[in-house]
N, C-alpha and C. Protein backbone atom coordinates (compact mmCIF):
# COMPACT_ATOMS: atom_id res chain seq x y z
N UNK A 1 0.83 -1.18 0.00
CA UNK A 1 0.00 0.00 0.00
C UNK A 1 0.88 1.26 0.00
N UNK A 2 0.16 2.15 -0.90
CA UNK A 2 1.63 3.33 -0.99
C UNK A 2 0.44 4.70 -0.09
N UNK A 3 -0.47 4.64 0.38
CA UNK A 3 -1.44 5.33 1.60
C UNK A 3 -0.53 6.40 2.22
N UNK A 4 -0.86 7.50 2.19
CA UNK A 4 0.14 8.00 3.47
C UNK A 4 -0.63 7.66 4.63
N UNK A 5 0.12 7.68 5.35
CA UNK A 5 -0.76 7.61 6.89
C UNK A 5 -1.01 8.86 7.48
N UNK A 6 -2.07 8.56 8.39
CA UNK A 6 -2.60 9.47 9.02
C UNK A 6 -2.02 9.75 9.89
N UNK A 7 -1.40 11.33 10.64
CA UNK A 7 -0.94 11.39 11.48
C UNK A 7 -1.73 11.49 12.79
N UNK A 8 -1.17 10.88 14.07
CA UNK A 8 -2.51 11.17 14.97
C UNK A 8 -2.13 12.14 16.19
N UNK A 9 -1.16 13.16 15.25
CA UNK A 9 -0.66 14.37 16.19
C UNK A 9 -1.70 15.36 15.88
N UNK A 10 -2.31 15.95 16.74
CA UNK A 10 -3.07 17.43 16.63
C UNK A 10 -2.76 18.29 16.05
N UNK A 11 -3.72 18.71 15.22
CA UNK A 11 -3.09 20.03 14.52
C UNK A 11 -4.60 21.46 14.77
N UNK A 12 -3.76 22.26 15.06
CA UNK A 12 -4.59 23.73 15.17
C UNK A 12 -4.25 25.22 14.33
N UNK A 13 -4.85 25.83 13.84
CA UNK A 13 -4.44 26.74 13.17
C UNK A 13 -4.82 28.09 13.88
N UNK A 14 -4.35 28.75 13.69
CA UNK A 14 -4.22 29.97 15.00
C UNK A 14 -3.42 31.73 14.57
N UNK A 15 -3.69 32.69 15.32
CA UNK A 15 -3.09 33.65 14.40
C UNK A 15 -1.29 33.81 15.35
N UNK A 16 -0.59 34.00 15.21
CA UNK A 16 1.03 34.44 16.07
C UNK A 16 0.32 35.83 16.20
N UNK A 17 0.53 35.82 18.17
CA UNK A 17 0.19 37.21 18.68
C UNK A 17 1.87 37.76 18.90
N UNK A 18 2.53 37.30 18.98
CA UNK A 18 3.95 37.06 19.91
C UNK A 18 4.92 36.83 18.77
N UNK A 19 6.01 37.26 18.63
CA UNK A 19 7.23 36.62 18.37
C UNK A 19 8.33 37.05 18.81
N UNK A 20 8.65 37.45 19.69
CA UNK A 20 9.69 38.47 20.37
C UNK A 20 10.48 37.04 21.22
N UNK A 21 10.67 36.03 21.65
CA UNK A 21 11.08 35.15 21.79
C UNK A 21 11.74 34.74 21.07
N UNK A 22 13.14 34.27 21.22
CA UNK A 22 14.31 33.16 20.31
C UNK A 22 13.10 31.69 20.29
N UNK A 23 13.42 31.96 18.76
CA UNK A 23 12.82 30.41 18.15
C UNK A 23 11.54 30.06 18.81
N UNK A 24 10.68 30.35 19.34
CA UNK A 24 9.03 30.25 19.65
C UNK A 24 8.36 31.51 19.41
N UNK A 25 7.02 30.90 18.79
CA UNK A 25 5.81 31.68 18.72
C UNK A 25 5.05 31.73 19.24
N UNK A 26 4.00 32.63 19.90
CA UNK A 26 3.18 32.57 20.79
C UNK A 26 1.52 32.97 19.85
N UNK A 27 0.89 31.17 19.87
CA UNK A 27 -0.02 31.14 19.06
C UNK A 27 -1.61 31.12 19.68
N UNK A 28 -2.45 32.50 18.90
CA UNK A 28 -3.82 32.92 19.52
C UNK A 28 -4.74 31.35 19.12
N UNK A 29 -5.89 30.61 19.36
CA UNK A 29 -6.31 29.62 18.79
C UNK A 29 -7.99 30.31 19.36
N UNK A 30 -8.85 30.26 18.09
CA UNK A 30 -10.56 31.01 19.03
C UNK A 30 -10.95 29.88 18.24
N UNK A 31 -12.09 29.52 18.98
CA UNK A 31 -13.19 28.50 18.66
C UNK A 31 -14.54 29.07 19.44
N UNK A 32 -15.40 28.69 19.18
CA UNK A 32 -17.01 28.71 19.09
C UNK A 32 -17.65 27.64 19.85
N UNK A 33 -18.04 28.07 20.73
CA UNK A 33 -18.45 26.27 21.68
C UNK A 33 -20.11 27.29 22.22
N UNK A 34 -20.46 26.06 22.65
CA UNK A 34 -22.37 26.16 23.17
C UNK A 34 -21.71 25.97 24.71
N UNK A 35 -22.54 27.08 25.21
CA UNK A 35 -22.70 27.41 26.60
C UNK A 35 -23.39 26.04 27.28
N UNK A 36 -22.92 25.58 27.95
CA UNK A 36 -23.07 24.55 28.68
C UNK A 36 -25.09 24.89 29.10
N UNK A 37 -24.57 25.61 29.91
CA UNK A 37 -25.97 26.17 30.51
C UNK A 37 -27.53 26.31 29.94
N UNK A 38 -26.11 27.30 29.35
CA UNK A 38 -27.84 28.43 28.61
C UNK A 38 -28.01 28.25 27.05
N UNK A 39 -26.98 27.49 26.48
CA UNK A 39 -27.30 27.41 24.82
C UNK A 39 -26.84 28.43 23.89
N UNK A 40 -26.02 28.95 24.55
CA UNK A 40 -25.88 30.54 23.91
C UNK A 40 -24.22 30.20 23.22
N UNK A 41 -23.92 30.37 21.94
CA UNK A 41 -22.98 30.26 21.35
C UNK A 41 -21.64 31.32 21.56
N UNK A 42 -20.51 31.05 21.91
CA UNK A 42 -19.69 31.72 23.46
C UNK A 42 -18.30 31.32 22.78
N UNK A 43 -17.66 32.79 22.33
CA UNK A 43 -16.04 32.50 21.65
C UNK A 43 -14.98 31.98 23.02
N UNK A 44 -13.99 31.03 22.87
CA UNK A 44 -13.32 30.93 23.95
C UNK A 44 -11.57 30.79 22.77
N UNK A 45 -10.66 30.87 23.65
CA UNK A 45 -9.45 31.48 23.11
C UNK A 45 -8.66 30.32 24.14
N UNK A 46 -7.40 29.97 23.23
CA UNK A 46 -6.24 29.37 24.41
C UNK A 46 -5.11 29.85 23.75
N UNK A 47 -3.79 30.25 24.45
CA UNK A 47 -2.54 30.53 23.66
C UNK A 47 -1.81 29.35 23.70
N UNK A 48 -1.13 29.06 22.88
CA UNK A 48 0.02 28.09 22.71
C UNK A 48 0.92 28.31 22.76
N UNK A 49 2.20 27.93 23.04
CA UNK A 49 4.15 28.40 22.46
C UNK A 49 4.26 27.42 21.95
N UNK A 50 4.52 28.22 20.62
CA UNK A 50 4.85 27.03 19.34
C UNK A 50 6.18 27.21 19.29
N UNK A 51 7.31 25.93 18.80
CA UNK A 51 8.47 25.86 18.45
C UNK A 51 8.48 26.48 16.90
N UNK A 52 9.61 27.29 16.21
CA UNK A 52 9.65 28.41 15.49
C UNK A 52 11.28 28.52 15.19
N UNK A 53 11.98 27.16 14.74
CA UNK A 53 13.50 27.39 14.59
C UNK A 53 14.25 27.82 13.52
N UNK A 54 13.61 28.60 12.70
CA UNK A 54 14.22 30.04 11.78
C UNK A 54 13.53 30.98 12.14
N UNK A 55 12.87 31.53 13.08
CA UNK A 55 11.79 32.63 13.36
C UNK A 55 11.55 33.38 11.72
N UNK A 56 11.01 32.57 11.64
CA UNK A 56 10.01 33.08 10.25
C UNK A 56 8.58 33.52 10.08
N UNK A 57 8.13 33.04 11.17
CA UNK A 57 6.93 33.45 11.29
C UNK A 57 6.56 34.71 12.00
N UNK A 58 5.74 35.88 12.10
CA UNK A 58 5.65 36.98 12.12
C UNK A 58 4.37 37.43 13.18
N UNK A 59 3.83 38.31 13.84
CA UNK A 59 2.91 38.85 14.34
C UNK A 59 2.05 39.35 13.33
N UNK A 60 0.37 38.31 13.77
CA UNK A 60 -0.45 38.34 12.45
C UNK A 60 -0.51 37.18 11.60
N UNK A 61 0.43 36.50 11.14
CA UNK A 61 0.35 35.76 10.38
C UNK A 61 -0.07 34.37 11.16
N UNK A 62 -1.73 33.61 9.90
CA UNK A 62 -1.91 32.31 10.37
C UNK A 62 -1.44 31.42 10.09
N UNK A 63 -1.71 30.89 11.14
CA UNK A 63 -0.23 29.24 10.69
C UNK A 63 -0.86 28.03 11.23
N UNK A 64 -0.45 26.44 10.83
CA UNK A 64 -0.82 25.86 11.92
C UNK A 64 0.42 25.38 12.71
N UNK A 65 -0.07 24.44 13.59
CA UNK A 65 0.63 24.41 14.56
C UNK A 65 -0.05 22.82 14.95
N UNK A 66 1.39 22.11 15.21
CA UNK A 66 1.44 20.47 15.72
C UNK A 66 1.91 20.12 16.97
N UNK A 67 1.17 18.89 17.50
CA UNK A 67 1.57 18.67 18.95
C UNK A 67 2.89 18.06 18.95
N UNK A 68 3.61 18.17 19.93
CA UNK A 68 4.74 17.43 19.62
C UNK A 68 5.20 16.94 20.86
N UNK A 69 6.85 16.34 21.28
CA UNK A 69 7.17 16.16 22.59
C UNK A 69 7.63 17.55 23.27
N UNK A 70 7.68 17.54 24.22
CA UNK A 70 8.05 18.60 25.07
C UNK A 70 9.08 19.26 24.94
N UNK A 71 9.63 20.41 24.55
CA UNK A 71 10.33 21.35 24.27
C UNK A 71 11.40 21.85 24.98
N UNK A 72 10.39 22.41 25.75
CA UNK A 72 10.44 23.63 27.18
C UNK A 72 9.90 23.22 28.24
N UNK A 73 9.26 23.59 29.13
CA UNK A 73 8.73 23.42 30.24
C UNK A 73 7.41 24.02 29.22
N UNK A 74 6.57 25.05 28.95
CA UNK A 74 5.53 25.38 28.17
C UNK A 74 5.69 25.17 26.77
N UNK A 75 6.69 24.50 25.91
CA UNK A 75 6.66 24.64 24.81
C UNK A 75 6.16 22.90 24.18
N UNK A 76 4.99 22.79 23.70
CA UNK A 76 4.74 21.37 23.19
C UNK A 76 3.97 21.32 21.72
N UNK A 77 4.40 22.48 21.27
CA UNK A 77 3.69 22.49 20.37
C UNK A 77 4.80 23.21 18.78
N UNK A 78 4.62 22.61 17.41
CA UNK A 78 5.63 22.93 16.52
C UNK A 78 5.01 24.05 15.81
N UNK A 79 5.31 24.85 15.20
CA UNK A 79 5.01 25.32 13.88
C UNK A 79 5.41 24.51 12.65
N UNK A 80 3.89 24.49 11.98
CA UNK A 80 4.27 23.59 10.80
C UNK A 80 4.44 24.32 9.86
N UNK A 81 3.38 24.93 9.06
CA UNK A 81 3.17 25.97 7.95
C UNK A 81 2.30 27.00 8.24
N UNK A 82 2.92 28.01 6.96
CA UNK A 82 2.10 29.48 6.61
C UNK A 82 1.02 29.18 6.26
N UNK A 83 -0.41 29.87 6.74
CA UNK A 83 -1.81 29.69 6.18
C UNK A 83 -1.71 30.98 5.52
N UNK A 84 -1.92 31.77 6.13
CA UNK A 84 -2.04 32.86 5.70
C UNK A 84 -0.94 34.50 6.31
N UNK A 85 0.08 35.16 5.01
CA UNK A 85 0.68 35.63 5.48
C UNK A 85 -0.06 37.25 6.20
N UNK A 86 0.54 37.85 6.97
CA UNK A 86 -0.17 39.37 8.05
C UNK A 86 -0.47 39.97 6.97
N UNK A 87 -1.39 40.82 7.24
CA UNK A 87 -1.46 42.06 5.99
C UNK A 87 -1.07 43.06 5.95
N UNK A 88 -0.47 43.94 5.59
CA UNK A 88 0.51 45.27 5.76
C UNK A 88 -0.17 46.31 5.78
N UNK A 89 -0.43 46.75 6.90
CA UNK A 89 -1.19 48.04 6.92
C UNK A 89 -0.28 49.54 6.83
C-alpha cells in the first residue's frame, strides 16, 4: 500500500500574537463552543508556544501548529506551515 498515513498528532491553526522570543511563537487559537448552561454560542481562546527554529513566522500571520514532545517546560507544540501571510497596513 503506498497510503500516506494518518498522522494522529493534533493540529490547530491559530493567528502568532507574539514573536519576540528566540525560536518560539506565541499562538492565539478562538473557537465557538455552546454554553453549557444556557445554549448561547460563546467565543473561547487558548494561547500556545509554538516551536519556530528560523523565526520566520511573524505577528499576524496564520499558521498551523502540531503537537509534539516537550520542548520547554511550556513549549509542546511545533510550527508547521504558513496559512495565511499578516497584511501590511
Amino acid at each position: 500500500m503506498t497510503e500516506a498515513k494518518k498522522s494522529l498528532k493534533r493540529t490547530l491553526v491559530g493567528k502568532v500574537v507574539s514573536d519576540k522570543r528566540a525560536k518560539t511563537v506565541t499562538v492565539l487559537i478562538e473557537r465557538r463552543v455552546k454554553h453549557e448552561l444556557y445554549g448561547k454560542i460563546v467565543g473561547k481562546s487558548s494561547k500556545y508556544h509554538a516551536h519556530d527554529e528560523t523565526n520566520e513566522y511573524k505577528t499576524g500571520d496564520i499558521i498551523e501548529i502540531t503537537e509534539s514532545r516537550p520542548i520547554s517546560k511550556t513549549k509542546n507544540w511545533v510550527a508547521t506551515r504558513l496559512v495565511q501571510k499578516a497584511a501590511v497596513v
